[in-house]
Protein backbone atom coordinates (compact mmCIF):
# COMPACT_ATOMS: atom_id res chain seq x y z
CA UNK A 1 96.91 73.81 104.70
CA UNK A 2 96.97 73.94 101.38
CA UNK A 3 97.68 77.27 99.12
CA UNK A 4 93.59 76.81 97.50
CA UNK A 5 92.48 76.54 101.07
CA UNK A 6 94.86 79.48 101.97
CA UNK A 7 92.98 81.68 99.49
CA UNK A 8 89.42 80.95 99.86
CA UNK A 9 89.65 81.47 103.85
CA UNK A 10 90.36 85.51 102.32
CA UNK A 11 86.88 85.26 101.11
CA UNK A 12 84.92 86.07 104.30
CA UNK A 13 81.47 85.44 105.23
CA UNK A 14 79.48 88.57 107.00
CA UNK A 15 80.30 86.68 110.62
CA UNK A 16 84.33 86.40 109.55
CA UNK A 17 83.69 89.78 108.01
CA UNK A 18 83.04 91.27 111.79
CA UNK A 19 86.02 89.32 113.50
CA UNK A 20 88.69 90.34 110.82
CA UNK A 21 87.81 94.12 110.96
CA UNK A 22 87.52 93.26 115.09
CA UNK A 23 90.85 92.19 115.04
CA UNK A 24 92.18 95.16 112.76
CA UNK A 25 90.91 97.64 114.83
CA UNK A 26 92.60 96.08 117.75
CA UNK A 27 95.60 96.40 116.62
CA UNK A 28 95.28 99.69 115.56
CA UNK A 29 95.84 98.71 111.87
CA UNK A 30 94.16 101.33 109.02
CA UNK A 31 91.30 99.35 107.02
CA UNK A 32 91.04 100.43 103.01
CA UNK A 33 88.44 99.21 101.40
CA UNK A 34 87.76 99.01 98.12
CA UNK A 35 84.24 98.26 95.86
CA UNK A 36 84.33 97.43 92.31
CA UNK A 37 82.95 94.45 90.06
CA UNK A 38 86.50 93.02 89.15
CA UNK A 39 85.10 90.56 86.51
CA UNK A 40 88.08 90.49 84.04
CA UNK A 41 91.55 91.02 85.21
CA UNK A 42 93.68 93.34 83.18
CA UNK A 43 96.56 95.95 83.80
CA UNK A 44 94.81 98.77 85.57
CA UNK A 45 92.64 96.10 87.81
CA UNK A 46 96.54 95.95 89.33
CA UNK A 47 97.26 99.15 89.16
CA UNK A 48 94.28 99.92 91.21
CA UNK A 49 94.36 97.49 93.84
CA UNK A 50 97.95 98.23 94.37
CA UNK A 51 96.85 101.85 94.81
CA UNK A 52 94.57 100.76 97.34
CA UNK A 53 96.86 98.86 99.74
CA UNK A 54 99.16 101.69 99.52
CA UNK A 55 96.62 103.74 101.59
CA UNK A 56 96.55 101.49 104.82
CA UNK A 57 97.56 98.22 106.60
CA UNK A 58 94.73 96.21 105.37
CA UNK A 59 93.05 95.83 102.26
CA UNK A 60 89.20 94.47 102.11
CA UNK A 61 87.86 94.24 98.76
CA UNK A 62 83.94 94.56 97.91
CA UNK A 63 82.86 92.61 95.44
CA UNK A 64 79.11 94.06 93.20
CA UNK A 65 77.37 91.48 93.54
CA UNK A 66 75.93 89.50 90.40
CA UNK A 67 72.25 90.96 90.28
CA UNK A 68 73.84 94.48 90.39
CA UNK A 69 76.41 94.31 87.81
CA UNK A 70 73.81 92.42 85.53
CA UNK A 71 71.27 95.84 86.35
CA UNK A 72 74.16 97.75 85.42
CA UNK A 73 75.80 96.21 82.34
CA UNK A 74 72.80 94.14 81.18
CA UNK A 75 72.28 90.32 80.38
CA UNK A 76 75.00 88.25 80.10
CA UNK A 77 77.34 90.43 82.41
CA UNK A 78 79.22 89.69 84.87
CA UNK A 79 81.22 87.15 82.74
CA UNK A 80 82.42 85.60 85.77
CA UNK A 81 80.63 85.03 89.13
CA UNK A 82 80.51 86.92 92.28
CA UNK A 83 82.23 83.45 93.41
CA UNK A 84 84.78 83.33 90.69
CA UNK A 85 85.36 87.08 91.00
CA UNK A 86 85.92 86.95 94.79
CA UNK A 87 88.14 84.22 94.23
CA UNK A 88 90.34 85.87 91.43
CA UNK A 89 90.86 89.03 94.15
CA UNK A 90 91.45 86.57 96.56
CA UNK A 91 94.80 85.85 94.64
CA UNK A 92 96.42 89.47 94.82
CA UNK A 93 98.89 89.21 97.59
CA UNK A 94 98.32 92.50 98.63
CA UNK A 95 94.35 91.39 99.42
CA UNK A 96 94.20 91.24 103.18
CA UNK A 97 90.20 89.65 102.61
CA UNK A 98 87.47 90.36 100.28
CA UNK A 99 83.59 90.14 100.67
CA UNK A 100 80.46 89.47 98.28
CA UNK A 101 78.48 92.83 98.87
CA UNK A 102 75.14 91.04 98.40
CA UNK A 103 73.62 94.02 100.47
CA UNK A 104 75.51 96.71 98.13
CA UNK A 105 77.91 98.93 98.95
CA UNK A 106 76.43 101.20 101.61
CA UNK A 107 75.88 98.54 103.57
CA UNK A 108 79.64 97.02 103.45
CA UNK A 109 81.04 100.80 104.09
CA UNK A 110 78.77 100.46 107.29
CA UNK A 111 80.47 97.61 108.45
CA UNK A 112 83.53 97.86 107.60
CA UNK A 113 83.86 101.83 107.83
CA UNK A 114 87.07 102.07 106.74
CA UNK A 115 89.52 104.74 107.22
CA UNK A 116 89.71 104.84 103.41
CA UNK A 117 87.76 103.98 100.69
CA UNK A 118 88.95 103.79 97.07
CA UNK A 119 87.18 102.95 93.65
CA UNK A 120 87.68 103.32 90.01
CA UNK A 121 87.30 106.11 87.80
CA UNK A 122 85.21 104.39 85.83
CA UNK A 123 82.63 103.23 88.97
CA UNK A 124 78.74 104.33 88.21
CA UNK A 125 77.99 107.56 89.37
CA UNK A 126 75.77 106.49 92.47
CA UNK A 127 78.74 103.97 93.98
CA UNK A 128 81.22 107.31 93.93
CA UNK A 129 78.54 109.13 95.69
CA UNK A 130 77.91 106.29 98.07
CA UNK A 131 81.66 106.39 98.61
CA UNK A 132 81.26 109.98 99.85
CA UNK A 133 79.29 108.87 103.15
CA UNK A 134 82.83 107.75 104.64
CA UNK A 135 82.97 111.08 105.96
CA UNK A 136 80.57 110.43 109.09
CA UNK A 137 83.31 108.54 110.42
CA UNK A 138 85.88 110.67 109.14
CA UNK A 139 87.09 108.65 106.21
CA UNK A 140 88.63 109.97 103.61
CA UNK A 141 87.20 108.82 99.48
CA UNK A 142 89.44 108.55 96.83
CA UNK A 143 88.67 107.67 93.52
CA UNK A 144 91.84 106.01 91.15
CA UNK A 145 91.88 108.01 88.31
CA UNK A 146 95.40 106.49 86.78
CA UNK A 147 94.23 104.15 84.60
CA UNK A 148 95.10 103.43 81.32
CA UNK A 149 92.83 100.64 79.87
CA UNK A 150 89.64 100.04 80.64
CA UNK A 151 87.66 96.69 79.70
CA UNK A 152 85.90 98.47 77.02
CA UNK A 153 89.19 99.34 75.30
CA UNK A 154 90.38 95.87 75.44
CA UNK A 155 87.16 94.21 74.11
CA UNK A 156 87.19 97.20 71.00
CA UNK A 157 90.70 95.26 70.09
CA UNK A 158 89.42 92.11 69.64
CA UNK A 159 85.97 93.07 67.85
C-alpha cells in the first residue's frame, strides 16, 4: 500500500466512521474528538491537535464542512476544500481518522460521543456551546486556549 493510499483510508466515510469508533470502544480505547475548519495550517493548528491527542487513545478530527465555513467567513472562504482540508489533517501522525461533518457538529458528537471533545479558542460561539452537550454521556469539553497565532494575525503580516 502506498503512503497516499495510507492517508486517505484516515478519511472515513459515515459507514467506516461507525466501525472505527466500533472497534475503539472494543478495546476500551478513549475517543477525542476534535471540530474545527483547519483550512490553513500554521503553528497553533499543531499545537492544538497535539493538545488533543494528549487527552485519549484516539484522535477523530471533524472537519466544518464547506457550506458552513463559507456562512461563517463569507465568499471565497474556505480557501481549501472540505476534501483538501480532510486530507491535510489526514497527514498529522497523531490523527487516528478524520470525518467531513456534512451534518455539522452535533450530529458527529452523536456518533462519535467521545469521551472528550476539544476545539479552539477561537471556534464560533454556537460550536463551543454545541461542544457542551458531551455531558449527556459524561464527556468532558475543553476548549484550547494556548494559542499564539491565529490566521488573522498571519494574513495582517502579509497585507
Amino acid at each position: 500500500m502506498e503512503k497516499n493510499e495510507i492517508l486517505t483510508k484516515k478519511v472515513l466515510t459515515a459507514v467506516e466512521l461507525e466501525r472505527i469508533l466500533a472497534y475503539w470502544n472494543f478495546k476500551g480505547n478513549s475517543v477525542v474528538a476534535l471540530y474545527g475548519t483547519f483550512d490553513i495550517f500554521h503553528p497553533s493548528v499543531f499545537d492544538l491537535i497535539n493538545f488533543a491527542a494528549e487527552q485519549g487513545n484516539e484522535l477523530i478530527v471533524g472537519i466544518k464542512p464547506d457550506e458552513e465555513v463559507k456562512k461563517e467567513r463569507g465568499e471565497g472562504k474556505p480557501a481549501f476544500s472540505q476534501e483538501q482540508r480532510a486530507a491535510m489533517v489526514a497527514h498529522h501522525q497523531l490523527v487516528s481518522a478524520v470525518y467531513i461533518c456534512e451534518q455539522g457538529l452535533q450530529d458527529f458528537l452523536q456518533k462519535v460521543k467521545p469521551a472528550v471533545v476539544v476545539c479552539s479558542s477561537n471556534a464560533s460561539e454556537s460550536d463551543r456551546k454545541s461542544i457542551e452537550t458531551v455531558g449527556a454521556w459524561n464527556g468532558k469539553a475543553m476548549i484550547f486556549t494556548s494559542s499564539t497565532t491565529s490566521i488573522n494575525d498571519i494574513i495582517s503580516k502579509y497585507k
